[in-house]
C-alpha atoms as a PDB file:
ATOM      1  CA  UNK A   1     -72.226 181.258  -7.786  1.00  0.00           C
ATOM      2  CA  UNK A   2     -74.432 177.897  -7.297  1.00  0.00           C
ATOM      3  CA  UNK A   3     -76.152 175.743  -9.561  1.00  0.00           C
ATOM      4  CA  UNK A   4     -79.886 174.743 -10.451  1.00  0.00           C
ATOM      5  CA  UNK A   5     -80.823 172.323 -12.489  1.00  0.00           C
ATOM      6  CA  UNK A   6     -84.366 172.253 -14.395  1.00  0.00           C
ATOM      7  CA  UNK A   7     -85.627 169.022 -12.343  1.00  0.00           C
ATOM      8  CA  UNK A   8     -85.078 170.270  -9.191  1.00  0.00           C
ATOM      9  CA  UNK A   9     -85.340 173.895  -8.407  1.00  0.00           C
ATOM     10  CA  UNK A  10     -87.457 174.757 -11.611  1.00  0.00           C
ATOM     11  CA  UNK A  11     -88.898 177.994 -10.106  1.00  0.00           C
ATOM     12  CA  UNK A  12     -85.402 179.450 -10.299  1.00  0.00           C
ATOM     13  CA  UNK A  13     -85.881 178.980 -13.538  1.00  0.00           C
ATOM     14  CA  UNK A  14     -89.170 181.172 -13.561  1.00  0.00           C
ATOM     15  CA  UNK A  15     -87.864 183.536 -11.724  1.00  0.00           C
ATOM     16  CA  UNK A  16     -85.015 184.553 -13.007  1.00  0.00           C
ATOM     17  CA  UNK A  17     -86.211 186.615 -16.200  1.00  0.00           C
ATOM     18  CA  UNK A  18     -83.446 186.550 -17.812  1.00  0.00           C
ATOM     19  CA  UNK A  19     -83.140 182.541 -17.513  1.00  0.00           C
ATOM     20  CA  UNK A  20     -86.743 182.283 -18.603  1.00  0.00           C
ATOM     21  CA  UNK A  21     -86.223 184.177 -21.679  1.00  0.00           C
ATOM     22  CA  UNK A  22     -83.400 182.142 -22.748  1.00  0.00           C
ATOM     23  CA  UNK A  23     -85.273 178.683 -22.238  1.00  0.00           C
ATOM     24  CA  UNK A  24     -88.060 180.374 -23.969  1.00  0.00           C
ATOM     25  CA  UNK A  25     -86.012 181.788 -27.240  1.00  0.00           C
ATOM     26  CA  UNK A  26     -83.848 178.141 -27.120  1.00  0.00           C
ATOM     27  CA  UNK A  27     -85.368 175.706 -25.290  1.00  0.00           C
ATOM     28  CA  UNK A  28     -84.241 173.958 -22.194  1.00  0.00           C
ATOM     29  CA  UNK A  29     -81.863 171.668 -24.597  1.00  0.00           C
ATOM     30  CA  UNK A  30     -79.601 174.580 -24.735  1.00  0.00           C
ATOM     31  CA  UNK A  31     -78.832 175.177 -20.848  1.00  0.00           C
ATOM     32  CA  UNK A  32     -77.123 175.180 -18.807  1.00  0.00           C
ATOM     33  CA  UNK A  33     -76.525 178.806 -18.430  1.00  0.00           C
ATOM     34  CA  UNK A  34     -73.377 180.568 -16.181  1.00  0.00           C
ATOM     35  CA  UNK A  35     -75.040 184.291 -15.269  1.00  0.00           C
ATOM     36  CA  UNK A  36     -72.607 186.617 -13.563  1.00  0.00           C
ATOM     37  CA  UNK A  37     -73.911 189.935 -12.496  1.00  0.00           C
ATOM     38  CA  UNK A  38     -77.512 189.079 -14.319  1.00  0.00           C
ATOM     39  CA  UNK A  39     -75.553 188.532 -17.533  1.00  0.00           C
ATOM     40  CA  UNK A  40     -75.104 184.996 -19.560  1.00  0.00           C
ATOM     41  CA  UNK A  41     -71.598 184.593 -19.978  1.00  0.00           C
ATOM     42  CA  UNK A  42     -71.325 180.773 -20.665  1.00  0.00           C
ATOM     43  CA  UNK A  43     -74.469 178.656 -22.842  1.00  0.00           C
ATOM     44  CA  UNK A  44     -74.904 175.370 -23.491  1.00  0.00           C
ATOM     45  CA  UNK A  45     -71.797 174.298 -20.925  1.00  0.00           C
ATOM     46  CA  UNK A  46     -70.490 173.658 -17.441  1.00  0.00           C
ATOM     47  CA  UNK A  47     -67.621 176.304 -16.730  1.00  0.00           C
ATOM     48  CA  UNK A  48     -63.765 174.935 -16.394  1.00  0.00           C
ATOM     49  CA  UNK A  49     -62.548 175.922 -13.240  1.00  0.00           C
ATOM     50  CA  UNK A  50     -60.146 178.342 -14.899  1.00  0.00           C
ATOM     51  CA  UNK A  51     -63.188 179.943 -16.096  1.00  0.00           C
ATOM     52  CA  UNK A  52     -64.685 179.923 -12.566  1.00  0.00           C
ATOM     53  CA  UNK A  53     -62.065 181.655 -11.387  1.00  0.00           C
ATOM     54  CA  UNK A  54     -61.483 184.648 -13.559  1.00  0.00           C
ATOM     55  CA  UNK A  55     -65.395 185.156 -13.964  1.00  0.00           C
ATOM     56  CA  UNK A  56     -65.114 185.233 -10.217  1.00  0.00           C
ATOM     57  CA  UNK A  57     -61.700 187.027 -10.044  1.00  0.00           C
ATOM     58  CA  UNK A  58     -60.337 184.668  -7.399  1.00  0.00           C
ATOM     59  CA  UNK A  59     -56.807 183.654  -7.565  1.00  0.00           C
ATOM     60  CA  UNK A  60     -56.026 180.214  -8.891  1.00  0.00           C
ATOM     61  CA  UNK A  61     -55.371 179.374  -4.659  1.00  0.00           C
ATOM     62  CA  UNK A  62     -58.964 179.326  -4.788  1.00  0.00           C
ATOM     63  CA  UNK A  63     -58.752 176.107  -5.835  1.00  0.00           C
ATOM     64  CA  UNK A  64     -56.399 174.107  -3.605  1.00  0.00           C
ATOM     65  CA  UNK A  65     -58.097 171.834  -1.155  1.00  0.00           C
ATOM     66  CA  UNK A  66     -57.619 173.400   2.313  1.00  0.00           C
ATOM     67  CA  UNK A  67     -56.634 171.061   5.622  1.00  0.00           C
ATOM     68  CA  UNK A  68     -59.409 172.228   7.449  1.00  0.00           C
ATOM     69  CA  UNK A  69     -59.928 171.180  11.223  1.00  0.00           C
ATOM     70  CA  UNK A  70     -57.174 167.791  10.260  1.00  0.00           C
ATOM     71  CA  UNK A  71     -57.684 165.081   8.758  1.00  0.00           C
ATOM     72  CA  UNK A  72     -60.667 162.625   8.837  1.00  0.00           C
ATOM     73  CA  UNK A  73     -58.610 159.579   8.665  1.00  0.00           C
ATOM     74  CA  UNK A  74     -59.777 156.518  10.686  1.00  0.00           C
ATOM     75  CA  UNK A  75     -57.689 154.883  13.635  1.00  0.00           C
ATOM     76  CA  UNK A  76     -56.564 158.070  14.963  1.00  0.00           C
ATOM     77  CA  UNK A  77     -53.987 159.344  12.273  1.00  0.00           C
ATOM     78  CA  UNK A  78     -53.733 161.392   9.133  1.00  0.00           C
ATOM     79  CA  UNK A  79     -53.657 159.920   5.406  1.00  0.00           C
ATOM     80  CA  UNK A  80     -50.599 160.224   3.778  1.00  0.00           C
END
């Protein structure tokens, strides 16, 4: 999944015929669009992130922040 807006990638807009159909039929006042497999499955709205993760079937882990690599705290130790 990743996002485009209108402003800055508008050739994804083009592109995508499916996109370009639905900014043609409803104008780009009714985006933004979710597509999953080609298919609009969310109009008009961002996606919650419970959304996100069943239109993605990920597990609701998905969205835990990792501790990647340690922390990035300054002075040498770890937020708490």
């Amino acid at each position: 999944m990743f996002f485009n807006d209108l402003n800055s990638a508008p050739m994804e807009f083009v592109t995508n015929h499916t996109v370009n159909v639905f900014v043609n039929q409803k104008g780009a006042e009714a985006l933004p669009v979710v597509l999953v497999d080609g298919n609009i499955v969310i109009e008009g709205r961002y996606p919650t992130n419970e959304e996100i993760l069943t239109l993605l079937e990920l597990p609701s882990s998905a969205l835990l922040p990792r501790n990647i690599g340690g922390c990035s705290c300054h002075n040498g130790g770890c937020c708490s």
